[in-house]
C-alpha atoms as a PDB file:
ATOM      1  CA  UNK A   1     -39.932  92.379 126.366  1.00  0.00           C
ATOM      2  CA  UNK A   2     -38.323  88.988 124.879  1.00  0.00           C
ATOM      3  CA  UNK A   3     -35.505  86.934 126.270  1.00  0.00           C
ATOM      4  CA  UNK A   4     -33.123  87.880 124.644  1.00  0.00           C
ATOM      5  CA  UNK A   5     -31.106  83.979 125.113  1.00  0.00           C
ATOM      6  CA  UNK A   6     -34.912  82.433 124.480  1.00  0.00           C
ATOM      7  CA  UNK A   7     -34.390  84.246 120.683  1.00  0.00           C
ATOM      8  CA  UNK A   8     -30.787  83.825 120.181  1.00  0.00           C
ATOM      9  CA  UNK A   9     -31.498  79.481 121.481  1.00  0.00           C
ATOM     10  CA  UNK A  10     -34.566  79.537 119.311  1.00  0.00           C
ATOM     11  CA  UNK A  11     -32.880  81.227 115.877  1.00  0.00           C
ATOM     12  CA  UNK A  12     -29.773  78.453 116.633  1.00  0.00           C
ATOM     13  CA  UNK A  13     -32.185  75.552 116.566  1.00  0.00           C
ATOM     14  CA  UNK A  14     -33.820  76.778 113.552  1.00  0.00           C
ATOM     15  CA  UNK A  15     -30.092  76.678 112.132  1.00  0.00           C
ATOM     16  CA  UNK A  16     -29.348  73.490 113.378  1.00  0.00           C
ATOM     17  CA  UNK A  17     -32.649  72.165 112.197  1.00  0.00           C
ATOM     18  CA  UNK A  18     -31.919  73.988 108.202  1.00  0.00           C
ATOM     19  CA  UNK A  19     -28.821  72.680 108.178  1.00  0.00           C
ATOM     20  CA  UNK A  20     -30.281  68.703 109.328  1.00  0.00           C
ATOM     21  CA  UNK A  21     -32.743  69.704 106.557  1.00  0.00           C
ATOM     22  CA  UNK A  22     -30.013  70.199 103.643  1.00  0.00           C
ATOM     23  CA  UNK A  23     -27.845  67.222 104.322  1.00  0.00           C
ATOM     24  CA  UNK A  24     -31.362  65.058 103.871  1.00  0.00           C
ATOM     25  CA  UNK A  25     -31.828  67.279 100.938  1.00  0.00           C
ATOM     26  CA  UNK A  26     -29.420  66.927  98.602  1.00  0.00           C
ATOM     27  CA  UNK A  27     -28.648  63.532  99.836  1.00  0.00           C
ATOM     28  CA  UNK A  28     -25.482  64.080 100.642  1.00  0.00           C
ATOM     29  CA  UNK A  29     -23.505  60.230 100.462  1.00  0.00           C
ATOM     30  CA  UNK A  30     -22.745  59.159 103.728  1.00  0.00           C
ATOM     31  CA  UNK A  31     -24.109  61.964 105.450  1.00  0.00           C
ATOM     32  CA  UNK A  32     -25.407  60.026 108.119  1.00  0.00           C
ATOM     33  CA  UNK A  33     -21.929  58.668 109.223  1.00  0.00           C
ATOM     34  CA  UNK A  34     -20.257  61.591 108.876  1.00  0.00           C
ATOM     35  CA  UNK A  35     -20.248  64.502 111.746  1.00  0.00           C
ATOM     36  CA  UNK A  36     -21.749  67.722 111.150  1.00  0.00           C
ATOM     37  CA  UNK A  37     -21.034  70.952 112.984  1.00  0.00           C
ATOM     38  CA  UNK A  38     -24.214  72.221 115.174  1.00  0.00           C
ATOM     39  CA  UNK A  39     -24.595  75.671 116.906  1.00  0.00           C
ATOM     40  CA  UNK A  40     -25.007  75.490 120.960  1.00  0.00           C
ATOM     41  CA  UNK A  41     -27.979  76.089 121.813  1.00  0.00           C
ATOM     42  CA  UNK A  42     -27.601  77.513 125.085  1.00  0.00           C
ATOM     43  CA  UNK A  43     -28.889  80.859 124.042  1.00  0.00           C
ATOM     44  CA  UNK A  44     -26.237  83.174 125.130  1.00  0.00           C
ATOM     45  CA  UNK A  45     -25.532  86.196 123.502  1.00  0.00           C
ATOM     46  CA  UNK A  46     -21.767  85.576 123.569  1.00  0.00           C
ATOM     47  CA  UNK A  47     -21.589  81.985 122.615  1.00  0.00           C
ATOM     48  CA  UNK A  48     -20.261  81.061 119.647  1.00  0.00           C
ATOM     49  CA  UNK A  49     -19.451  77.396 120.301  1.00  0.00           C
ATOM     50  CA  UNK A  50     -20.168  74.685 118.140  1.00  0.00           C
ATOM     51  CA  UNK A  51     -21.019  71.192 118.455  1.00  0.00           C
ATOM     52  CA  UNK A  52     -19.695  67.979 116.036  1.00  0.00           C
ATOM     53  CA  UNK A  53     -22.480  65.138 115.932  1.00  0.00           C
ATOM     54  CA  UNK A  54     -23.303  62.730 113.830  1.00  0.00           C
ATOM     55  CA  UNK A  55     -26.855  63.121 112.098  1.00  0.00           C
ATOM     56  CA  UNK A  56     -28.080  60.059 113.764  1.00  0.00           C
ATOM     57  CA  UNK A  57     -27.027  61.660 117.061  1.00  0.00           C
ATOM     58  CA  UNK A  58     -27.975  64.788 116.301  1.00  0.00           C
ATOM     59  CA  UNK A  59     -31.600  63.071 114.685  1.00  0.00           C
ATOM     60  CA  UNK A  60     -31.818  61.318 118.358  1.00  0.00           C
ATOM     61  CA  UNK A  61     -31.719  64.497 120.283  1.00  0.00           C
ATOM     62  CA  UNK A  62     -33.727  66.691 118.739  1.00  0.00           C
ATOM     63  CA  UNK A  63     -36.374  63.320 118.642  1.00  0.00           C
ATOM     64  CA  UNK A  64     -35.949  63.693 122.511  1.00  0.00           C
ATOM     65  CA  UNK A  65     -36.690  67.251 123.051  1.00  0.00           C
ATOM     66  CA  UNK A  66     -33.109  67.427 124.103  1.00  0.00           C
ATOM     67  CA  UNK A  67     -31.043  70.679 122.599  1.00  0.00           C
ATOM     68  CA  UNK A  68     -27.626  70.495 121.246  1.00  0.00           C
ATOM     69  CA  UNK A  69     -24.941  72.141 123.968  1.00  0.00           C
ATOM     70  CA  UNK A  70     -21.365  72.660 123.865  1.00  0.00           C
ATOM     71  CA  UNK A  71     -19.604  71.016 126.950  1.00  0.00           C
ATOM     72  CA  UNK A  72     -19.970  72.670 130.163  1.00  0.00           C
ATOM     73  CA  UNK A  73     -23.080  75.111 128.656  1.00  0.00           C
ATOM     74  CA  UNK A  74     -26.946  74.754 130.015  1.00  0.00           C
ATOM     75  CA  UNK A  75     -30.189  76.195 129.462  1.00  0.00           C
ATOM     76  CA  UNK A  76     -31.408  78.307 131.630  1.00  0.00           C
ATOM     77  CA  UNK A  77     -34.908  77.477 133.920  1.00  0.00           C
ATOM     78  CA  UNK A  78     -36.732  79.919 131.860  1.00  0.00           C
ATOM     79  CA  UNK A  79     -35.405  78.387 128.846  1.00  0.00           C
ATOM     80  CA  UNK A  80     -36.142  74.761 129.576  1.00  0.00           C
ATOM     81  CA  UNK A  81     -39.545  76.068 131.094  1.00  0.00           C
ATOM     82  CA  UNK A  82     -40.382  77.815 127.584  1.00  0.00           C
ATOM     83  CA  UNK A  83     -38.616  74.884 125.183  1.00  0.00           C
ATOM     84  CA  UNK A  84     -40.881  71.834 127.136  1.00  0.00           C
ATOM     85  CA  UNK A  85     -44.407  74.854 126.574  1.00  0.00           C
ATOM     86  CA  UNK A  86     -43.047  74.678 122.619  1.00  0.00           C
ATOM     87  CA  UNK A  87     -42.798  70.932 122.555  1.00  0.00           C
ATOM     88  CA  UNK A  88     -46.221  70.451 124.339  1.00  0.00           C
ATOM     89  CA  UNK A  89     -47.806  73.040 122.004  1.00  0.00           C
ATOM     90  CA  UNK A  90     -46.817  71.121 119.022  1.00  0.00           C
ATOM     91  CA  UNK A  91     -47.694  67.581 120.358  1.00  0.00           C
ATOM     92  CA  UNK A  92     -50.802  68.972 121.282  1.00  0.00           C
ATOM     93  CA  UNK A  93     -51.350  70.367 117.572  1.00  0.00           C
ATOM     94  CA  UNK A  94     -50.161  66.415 116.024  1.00  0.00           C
ATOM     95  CA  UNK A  95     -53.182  65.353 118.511  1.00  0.00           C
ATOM     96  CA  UNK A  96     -55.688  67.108 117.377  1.00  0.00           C
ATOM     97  CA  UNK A  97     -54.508  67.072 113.542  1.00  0.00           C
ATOM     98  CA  UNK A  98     -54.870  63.335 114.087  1.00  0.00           C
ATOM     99  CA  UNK A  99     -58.046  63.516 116.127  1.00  0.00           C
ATOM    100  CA  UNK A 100     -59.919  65.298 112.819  1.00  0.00           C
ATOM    101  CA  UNK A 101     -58.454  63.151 110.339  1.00  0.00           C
ATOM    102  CA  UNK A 102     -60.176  60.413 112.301  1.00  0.00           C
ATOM    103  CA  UNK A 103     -63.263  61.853 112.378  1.00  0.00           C
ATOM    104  CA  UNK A 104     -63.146  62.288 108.583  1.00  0.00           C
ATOM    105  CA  UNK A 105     -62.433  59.074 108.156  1.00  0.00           C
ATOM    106  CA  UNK A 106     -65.028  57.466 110.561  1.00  0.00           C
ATOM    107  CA  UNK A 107     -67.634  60.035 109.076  1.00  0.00           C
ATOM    108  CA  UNK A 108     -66.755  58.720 105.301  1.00  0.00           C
ATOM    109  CA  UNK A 109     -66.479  55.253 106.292  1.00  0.00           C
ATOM    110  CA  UNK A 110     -70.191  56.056 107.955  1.00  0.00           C
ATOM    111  CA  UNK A 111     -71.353  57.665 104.540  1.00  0.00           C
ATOM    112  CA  UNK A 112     -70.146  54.492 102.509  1.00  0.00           C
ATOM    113  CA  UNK A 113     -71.862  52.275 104.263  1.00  0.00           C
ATOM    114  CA  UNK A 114     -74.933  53.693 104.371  1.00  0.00           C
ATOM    115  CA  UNK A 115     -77.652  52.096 101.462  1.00  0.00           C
ATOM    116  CA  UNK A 116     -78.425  54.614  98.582  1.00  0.00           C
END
């Protein structure tokens, strides 16, 4: 069966991460020096904290694998364990994305260069 505070977390950064999404959207003026209200993260049932950042903080965190808490609030092993296998899933996925294009582009490079 599911964690139950791995779903709840994971559903709150998929908020978080919508809500990043609209204010570069609809290009809101001065969105990125004004705060914006986040959801913790922390995954528990019962929280219903949020957290004021500024995009570019906000933008900073997420870019460090870091998740948005309310103060005194933590992760818990299982869901740090699971957040870093979700992070090194999708690096790994960039990677290889990159590691094809590549090879396209070596193999077509090959092709034109080739006499006809």
């Amino acid at each position: 069966m599911a964690d139950k505070r791995t779903e709840s977390s994971a559903a709150r950064e998929d908020v978080n991460r919508h809500l990043r999404m609209a204010v570069k959207r609809f290009d809101l003026s001065g969105a990125e020096e004004d705060t914006w209200d986040f959801l913790c993260e922390c995954g528990a049932t019962e929280c219903k904290e949020w957290v004021t950042l500024p995009i570019k903080e906000y933008e900073a965190m997420r870019a460090g694998g870091d998740p948005i808490l309310a103060r005194g609030h933590a992760l818990s092993r299982n869901q740090n364990t699971r957040r870093k296998a979700r992070s090194l899933v999708e690096d790994a996925r960039a990677l290889r994305a990159q590691a094809e294009h590549q090879v396209r582009r070596t193999a077509r490079n090959l092709r034109k260069g080739q006499p006809e």
